[in-house]
Protein backbone atom coordinates (compact mmCIF):
# COMPACT_ATOMS: atom_id res chain seq x y z
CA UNK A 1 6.28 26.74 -11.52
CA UNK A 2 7.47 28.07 -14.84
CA UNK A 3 8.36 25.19 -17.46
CA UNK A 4 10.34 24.96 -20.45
CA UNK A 5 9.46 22.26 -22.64
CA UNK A 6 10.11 22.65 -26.30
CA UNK A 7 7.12 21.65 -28.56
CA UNK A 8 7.91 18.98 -29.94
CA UNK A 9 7.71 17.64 -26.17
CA UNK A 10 4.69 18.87 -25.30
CA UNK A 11 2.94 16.78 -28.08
CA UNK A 12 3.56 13.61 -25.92
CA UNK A 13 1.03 12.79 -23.11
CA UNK A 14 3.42 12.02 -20.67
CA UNK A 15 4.75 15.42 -20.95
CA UNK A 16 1.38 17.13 -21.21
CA UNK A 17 0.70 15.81 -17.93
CA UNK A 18 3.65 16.37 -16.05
CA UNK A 19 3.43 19.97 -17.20
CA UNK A 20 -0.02 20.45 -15.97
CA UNK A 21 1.36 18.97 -12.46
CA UNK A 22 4.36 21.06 -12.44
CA UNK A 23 2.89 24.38 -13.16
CA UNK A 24 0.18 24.44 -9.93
CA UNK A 25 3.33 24.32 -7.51
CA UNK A 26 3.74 27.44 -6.26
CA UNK A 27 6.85 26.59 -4.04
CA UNK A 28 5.40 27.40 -1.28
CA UNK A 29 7.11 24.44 1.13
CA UNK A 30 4.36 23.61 3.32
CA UNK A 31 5.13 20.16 1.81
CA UNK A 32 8.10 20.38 3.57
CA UNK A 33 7.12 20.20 7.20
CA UNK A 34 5.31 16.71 6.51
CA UNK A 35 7.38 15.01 4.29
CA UNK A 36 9.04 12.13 6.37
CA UNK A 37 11.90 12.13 4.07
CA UNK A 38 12.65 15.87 5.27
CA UNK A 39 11.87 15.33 8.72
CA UNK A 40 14.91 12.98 8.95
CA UNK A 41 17.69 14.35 6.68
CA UNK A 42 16.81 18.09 6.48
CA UNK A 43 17.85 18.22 2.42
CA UNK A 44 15.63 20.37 0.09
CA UNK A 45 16.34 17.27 -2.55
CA UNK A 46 14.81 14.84 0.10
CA UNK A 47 11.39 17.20 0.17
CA UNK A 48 8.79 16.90 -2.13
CA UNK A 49 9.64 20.39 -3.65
CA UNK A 50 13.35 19.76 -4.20
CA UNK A 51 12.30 16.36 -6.01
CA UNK A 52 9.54 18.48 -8.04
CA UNK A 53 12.59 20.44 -10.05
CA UNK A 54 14.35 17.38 -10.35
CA UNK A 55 11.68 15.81 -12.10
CA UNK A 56 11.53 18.84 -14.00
CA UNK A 57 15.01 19.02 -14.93
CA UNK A 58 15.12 15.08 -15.95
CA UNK A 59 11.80 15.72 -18.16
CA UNK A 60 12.67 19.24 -20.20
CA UNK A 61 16.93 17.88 -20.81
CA UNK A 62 15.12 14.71 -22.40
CA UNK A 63 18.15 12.96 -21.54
CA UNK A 64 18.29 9.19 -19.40
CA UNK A 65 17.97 9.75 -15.52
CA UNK A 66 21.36 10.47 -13.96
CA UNK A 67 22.16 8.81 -10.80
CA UNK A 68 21.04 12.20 -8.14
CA UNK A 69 17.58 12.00 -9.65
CA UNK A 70 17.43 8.23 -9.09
CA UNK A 71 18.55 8.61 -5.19
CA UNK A 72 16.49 11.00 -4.70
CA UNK A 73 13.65 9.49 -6.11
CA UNK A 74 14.23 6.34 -4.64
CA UNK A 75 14.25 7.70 -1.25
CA UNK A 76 10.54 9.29 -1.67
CA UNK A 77 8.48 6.87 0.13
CA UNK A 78 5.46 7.77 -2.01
CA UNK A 79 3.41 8.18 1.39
CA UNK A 80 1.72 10.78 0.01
CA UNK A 81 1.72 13.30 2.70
CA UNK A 82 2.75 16.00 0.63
CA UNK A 83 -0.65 15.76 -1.31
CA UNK A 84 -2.76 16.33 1.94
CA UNK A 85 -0.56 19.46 2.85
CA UNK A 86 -0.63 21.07 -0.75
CA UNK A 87 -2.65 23.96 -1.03
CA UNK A 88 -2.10 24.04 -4.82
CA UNK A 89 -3.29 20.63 -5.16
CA UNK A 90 -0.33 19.55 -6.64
CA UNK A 91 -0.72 15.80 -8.17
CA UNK A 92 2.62 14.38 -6.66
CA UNK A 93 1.46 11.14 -6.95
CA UNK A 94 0.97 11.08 -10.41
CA UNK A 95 4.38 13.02 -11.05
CA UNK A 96 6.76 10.56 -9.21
CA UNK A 97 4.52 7.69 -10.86
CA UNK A 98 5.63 9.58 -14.33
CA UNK A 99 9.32 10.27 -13.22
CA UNK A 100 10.53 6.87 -12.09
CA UNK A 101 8.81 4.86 -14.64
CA UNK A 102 10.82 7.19 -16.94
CA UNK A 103 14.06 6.31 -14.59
CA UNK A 104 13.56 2.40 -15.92
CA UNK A 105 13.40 3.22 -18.89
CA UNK A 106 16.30 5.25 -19.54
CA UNK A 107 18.43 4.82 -16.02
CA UNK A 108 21.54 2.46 -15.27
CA UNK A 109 21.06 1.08 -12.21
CA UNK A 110 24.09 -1.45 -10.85
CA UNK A 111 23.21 -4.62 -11.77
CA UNK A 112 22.69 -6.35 -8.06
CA UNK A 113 20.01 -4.05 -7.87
CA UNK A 114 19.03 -4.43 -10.87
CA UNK A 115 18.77 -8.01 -10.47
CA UNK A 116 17.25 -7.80 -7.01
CA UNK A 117 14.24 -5.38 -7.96
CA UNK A 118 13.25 -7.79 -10.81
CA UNK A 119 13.65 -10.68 -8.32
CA UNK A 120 11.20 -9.48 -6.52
CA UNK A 121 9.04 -8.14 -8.70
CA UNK A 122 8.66 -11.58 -10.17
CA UNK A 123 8.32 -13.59 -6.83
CA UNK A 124 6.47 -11.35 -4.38
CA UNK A 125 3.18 -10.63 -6.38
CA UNK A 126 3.15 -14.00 -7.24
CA UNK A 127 1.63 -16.13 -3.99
CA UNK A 128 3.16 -19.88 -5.41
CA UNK A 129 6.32 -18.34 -5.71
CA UNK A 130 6.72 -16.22 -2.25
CA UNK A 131 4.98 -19.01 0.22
CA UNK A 132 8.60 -20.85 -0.38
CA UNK A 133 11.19 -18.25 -0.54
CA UNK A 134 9.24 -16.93 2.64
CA UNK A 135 10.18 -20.42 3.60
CA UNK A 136 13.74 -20.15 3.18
CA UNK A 137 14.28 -16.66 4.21
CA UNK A 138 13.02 -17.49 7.77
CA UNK A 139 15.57 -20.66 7.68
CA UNK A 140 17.91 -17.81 6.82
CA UNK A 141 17.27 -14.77 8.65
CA UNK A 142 19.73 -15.29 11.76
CA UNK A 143 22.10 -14.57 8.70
CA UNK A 144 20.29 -10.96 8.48
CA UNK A 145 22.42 -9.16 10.34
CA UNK A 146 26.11 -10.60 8.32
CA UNK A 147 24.10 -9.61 4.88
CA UNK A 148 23.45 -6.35 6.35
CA UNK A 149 27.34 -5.38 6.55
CA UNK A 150 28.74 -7.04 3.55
CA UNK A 151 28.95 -3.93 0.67
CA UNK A 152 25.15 -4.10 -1.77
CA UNK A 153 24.41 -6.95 0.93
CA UNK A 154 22.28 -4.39 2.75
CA UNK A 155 18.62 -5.07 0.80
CA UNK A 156 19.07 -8.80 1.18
CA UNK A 157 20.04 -8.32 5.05
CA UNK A 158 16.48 -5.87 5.37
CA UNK A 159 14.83 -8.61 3.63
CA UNK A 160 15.57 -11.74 5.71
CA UNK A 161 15.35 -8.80 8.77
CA UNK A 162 11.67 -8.70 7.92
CA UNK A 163 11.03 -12.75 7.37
CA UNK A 164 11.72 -13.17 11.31
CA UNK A 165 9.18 -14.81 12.83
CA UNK A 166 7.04 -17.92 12.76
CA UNK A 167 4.41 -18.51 9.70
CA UNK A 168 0.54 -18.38 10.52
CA UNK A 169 -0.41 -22.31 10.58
CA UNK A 170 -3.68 -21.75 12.36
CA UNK A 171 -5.32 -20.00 8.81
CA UNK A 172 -5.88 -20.76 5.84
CA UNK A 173 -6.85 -18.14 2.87
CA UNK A 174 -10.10 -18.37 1.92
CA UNK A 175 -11.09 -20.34 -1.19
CA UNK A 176 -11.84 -19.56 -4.93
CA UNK A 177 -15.16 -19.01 -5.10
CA UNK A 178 -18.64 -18.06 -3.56
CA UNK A 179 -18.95 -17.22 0.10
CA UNK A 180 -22.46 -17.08 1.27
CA UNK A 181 -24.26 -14.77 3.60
CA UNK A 182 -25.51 -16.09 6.83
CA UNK A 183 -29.41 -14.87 6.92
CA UNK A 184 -31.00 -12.59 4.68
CA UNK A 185 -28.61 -11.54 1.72
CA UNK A 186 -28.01 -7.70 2.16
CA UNK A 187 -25.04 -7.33 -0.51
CA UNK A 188 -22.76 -9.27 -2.98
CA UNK A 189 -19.12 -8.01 -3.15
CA UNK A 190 -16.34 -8.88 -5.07
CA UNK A 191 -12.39 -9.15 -2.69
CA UNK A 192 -9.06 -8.87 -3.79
CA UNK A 193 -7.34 -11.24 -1.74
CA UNK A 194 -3.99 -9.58 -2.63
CA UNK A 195 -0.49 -11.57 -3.40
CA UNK A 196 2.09 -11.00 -0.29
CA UNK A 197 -0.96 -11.14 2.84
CA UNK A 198 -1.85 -14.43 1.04
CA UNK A 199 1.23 -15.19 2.36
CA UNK A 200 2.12 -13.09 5.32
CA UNK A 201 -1.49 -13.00 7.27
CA UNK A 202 -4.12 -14.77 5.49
CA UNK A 203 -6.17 -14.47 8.76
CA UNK A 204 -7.06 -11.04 7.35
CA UNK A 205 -8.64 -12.45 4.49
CA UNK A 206 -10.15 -14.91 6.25
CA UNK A 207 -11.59 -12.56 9.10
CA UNK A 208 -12.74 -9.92 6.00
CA UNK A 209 -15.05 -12.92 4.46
CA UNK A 210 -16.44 -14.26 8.05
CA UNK A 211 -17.58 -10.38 8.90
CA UNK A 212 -18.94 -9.74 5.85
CA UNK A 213 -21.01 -13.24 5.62
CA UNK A 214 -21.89 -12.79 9.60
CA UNK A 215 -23.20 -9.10 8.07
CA UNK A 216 -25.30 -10.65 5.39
CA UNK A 217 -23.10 -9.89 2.50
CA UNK A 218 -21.82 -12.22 0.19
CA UNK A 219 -18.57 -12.61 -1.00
CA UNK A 220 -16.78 -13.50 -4.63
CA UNK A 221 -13.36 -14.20 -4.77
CA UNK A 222 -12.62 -14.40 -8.36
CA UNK A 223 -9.74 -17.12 -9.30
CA UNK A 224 -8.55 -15.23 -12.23
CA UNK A 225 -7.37 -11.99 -9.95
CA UNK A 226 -3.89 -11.55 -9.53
CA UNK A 227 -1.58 -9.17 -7.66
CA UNK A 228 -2.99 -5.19 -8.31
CA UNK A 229 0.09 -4.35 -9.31
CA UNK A 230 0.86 -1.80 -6.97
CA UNK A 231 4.85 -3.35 -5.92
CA UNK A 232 5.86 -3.28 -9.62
CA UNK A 233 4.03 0.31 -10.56
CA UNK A 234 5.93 1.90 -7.84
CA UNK A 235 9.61 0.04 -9.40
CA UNK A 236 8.88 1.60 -12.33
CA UNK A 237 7.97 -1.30 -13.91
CA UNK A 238 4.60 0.32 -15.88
CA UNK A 239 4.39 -2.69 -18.34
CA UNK A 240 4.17 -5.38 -15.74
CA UNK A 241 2.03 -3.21 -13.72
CA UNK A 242 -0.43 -2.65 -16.46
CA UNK A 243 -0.59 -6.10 -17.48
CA UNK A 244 -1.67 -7.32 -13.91
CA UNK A 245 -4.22 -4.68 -14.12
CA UNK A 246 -5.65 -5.50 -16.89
CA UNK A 247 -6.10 -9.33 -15.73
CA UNK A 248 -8.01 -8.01 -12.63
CA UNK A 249 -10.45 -5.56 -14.63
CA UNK A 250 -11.35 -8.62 -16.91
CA UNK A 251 -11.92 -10.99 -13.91
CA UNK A 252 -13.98 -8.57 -11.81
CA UNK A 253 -15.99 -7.17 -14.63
CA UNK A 254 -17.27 -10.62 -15.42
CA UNK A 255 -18.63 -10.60 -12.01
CA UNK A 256 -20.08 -6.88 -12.54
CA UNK A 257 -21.33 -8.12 -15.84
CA UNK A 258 -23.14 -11.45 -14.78
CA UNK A 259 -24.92 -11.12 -11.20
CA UNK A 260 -23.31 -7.99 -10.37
CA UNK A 261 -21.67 -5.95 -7.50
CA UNK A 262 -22.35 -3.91 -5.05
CA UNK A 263 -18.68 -3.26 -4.56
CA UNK A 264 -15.14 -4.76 -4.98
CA UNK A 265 -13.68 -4.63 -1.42
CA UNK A 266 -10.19 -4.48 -0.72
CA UNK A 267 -8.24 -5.01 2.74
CA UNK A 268 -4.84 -3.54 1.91
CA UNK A 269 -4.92 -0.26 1.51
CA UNK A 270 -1.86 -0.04 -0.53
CA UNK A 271 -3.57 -2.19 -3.05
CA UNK A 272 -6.62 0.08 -2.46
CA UNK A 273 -4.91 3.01 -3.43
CA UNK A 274 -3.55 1.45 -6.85
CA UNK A 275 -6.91 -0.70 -8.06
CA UNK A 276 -8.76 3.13 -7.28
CA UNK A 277 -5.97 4.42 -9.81
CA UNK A 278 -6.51 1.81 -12.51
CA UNK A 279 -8.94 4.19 -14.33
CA UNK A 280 -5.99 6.82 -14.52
CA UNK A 281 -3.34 4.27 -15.53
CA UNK A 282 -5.06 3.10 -18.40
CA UNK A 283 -6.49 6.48 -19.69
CA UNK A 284 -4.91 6.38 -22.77
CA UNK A 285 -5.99 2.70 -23.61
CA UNK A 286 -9.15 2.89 -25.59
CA UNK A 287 -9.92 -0.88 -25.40
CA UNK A 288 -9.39 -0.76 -21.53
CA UNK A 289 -10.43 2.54 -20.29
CA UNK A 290 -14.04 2.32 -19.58
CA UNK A 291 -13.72 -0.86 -17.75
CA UNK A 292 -10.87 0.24 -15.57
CA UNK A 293 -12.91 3.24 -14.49
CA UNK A 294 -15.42 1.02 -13.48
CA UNK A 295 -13.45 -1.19 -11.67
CA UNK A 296 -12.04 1.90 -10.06
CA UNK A 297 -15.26 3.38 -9.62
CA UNK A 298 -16.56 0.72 -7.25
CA UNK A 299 -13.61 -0.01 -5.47
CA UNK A 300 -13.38 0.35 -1.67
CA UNK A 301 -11.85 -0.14 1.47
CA UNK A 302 -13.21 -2.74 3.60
CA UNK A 303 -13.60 0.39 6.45
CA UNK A 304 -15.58 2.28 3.62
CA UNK A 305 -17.92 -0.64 3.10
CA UNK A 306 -18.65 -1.76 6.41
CA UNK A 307 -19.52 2.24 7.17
CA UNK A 308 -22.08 1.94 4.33
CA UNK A 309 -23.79 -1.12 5.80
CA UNK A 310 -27.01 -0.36 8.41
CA UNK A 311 -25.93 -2.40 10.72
CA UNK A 312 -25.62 -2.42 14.73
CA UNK A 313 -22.36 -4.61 16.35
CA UNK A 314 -23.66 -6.62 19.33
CA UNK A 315 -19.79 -6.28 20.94
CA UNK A 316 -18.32 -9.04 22.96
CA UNK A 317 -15.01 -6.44 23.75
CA UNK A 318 -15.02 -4.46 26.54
CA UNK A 319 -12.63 -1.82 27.12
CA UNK A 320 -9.81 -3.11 25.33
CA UNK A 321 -7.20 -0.44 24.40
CA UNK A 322 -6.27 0.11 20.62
CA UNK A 323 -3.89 2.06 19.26
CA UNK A 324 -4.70 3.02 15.78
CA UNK A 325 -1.85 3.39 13.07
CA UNK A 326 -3.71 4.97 9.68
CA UNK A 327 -1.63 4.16 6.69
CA UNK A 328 -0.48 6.57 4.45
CA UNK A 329 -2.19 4.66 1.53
CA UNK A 330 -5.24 5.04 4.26
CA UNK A 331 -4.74 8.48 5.22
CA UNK A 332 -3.19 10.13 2.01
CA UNK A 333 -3.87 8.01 -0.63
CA UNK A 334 -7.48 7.38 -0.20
CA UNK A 335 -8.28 10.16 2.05
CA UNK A 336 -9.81 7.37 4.75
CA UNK A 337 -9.53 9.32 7.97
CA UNK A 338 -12.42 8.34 10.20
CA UNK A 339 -13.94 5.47 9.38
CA UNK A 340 -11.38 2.48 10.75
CA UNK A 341 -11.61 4.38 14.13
CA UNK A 342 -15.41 5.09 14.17
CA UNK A 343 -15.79 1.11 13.89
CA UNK A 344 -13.79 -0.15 15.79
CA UNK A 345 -15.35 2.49 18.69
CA UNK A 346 -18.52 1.14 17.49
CA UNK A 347 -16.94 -2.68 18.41
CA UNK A 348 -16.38 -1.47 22.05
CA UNK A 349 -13.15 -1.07 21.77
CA UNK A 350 -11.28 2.29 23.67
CA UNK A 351 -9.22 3.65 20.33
CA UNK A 352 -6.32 6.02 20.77
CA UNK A 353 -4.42 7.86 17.99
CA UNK A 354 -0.39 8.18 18.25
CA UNK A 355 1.81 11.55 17.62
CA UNK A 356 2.62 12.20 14.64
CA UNK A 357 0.15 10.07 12.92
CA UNK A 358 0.97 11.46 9.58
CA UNK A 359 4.12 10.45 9.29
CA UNK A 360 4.64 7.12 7.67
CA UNK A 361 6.15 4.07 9.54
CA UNK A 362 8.71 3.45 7.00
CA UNK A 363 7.22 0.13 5.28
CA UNK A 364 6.23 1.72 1.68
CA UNK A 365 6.10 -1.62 -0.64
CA UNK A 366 9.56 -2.69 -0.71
CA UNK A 367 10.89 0.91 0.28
CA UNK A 368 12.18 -1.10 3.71
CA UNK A 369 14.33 -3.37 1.17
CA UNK A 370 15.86 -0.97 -0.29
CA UNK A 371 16.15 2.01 1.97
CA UNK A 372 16.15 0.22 5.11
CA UNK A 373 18.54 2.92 7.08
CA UNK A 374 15.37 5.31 6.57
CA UNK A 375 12.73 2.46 7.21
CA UNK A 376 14.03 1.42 10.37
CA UNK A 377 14.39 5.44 11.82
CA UNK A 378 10.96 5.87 10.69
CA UNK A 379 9.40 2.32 12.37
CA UNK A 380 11.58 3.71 15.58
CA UNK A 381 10.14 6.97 15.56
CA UNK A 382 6.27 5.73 15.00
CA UNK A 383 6.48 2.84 17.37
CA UNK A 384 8.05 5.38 20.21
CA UNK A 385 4.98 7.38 19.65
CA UNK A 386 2.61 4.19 19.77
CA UNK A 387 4.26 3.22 22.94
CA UNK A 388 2.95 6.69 24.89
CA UNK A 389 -0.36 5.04 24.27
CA UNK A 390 0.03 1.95 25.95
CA UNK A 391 -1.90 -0.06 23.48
CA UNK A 392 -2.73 -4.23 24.30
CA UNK A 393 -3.02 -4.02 20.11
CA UNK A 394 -2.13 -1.54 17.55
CA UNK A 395 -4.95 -2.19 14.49
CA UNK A 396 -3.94 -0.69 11.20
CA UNK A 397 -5.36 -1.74 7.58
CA UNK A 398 -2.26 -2.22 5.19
CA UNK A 399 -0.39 -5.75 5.52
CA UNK A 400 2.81 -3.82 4.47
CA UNK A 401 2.56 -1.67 7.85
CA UNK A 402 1.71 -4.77 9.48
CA UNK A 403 4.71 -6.30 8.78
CA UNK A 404 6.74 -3.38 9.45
CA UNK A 405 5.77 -2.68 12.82
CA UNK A 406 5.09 -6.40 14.21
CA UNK A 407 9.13 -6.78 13.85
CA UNK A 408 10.04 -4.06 16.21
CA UNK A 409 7.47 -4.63 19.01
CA UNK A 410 5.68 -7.48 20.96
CA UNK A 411 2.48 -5.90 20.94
CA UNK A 412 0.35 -7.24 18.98
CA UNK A 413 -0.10 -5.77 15.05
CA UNK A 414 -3.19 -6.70 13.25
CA UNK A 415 -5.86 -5.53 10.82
CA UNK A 416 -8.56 -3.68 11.84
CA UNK A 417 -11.17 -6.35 10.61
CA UNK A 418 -9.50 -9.00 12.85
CA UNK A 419 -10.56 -7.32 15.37
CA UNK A 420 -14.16 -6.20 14.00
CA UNK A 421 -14.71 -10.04 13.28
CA UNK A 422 -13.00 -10.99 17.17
CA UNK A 423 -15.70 -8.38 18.42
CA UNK A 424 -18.68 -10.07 16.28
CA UNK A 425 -18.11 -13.67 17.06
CA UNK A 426 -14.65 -14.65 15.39
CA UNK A 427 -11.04 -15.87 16.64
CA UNK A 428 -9.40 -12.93 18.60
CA UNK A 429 -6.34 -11.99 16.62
CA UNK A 430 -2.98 -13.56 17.35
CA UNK A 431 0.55 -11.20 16.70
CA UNK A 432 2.40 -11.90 13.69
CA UNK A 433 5.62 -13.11 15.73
């Protein structure tokens, strides 16, 4: 793709690296076919090419984001399937990262949702603040479907839509601190607990530290982690995002630093995805850099880790029929394919794969707030194709998909190491409804 950027423009880093992107697509459309976005509505605009020369446009007229950029933008679920289609190796992610940070800065947005996107980004990745309003939006969620007809009610309706259900009493996250390995010590690893599964599921995080400890690895939580910053990067919000970032390098390098790691696991794969990033998001800080590529460096999934480990699963499952949903994060972001479904073979279980498995189920951070029209075709679409395989669970590994899903069906939705740790001597997993 040809570019015009004057050069004055091309001094700045933002704009060196947007260029770079922009000039390896070729337009070739094969992005097209797999964008979920363009399955749905069909518009050029609402494909990953059509948003490519609107970024372009925004970035060489230097001017503030007009409102088509920002809709179309904001409808991009940043699932990432264009990346794993590209032939040019286009860096898409990277791109929209660029584009709507650069809508924040210099977009008007009206100023409900204005007010709502800082809401949340100021209770969600914060666990003391979203146990309670998850508290009150369940006392309020019969409400959901008034909000969703009143005019900019919509987001608020999707919102309490989503906080259906009853609260997990029967866990408890598990605490700050060292978790030891039962038997001979094969690992140390550090885990992210994340901010909204804290809150959500905190079986998962449970489940993650009684496989791991059952495996002979033991397990840090560090109490000075926070959220990865994943909900407000993808708002826009690069400052906040950064910040959070930086907080989480500092706590988990003083855990690389003293007794060391073998590995910083993560459960979420959309927080995977981002804390993997945090080397490119702080490239241009010289005081952080280093350490962020570290951090980045020895970040996995907990599928990646547990494939690593030389270990054989004595399986109390028998023939128990999983479907497996691989999040985009998963799939695209991380290019996890094979692993989650290898292991949980390994567990005994009989693992099937839906239709269209790369299409993404429409959860996307907070993408089913605010475009929950699209969210709630897409959750139709992949739980029709999950129903062909006449699942008794459907295991994923991304607490936003788990959410998603769990309120359109009554099959159960769970993480794949719930049911790793059910097949190794834990709880079996419970649905989230």
């Amino acid at each position: 793709m040809e570019t015009r950027f004057t050069d004055e423009q091309r001094q700045l880093p933002r704009i060196q690296m947007v260029d770079e992107i922009l000039r390896k697509c070729v337009h070739c459309g094969f992005c097209t076919a797999t964008c979920p976005t363009y399955v749905l509505k069909g518009d050029e605009l609402d494909s990953p090419r059509g948003r490519i020369y609107l970024i372009r446009e925004m970035f060489e007229s230097g001017k503030p984001a007009n409102a088509e950029v920002t809709l179309h933008l904001d409808r991009c679920l940043s699932c990432l399937s264009c990346m794993t289609t590209c032939p040019s190796g286009v860096d898409y992610m990277h791109l929209v990262d660029e584009a709507r940070a650069f809508v924040e800065e210099t977009g008007k947005r009206p100023l409900f949702e204005r007010l709502l996107r800082a809401s949340l980004s100021v209770i969600i990745p914060y666990p003391k603040r979203f146990g309670p309003v998850m508290v009150l939006s369940r006392l309020a969620a019969p409400l959901a479907g008034l909000a969703g007809i009143v005019p900019g009610m919509k987001p608020v309706g999707a919102m309490l839509a989503l906080a259906k259900g009853r609260p997990d009493k029967t866990n408890s996250n598990p605490s700050i601190g060292v978790h030891p390995a039962i038997g001979e010590k094969k690992g140390r690893v550090g885990l992210l607990v994340g901010c909204a599964q804290q809150n959500l599921r905190p079986s998962i995080n449970a489940a993650t530290v009684r496989l791991l400890n059952r495996l002979g690895v033991e397990v840090i939580i560090p109490g000075a982690q926070v959220c990865c910053g994943s909900l407000e990067h993808h708002l826009g919000r690069e400052n906040h995002s950064l910040a959070k970032a930086r907080t989480n390098i500092a706590a988990f390098m003083q855990e690389i630093e003293g007794e060391g790691l073998d590995a910083i696991i993560i459960n979420a794969s959309g927080c995977g995805t981002t804390v993997k990033d945090y080397g490119h998001m702080l490239r241009l800080d010289n005081i952080w850099r280093e350490r962020a590529q570290k951090v980045s460096q020895l970040t996995l999934d907990i599928s990646e880790y547990l494939c690593s480990l030389d270990f054989s699963i004595k399986a109390r499952v028998k023939d128990a029929h999983i479907t497996y949903h691989a999040p985009c994060s998963m799939q695209h972001g991380q290019k996890i394919k094979t692993q989650p479904v290898d292991l949980l073979r390994r567990a005994g279980f009989v693992v099937r794969e839906p239709g269209e498995s790369h299409l993404c189920c429409g959860s996307a951070g907070v993408y089913n707030i605010f475009q929950s029209e699209i969210a709630d075709q897409l959750k139709a679409r992949k739980l029709d194709n999950i129903a062909e395989t006449d699942p008794q669970f459907i295991a994923t590994g991304n607490i936003g998909c788990i959410t998603q899903l769990q309120t359109g069906t009554d099959i159960p939705v769970v993480h794949m190491v719930e049911l790793l740790d059910w097949a190794t001597g834990g709880p079996k997993p419970k649905a989230g409804r």
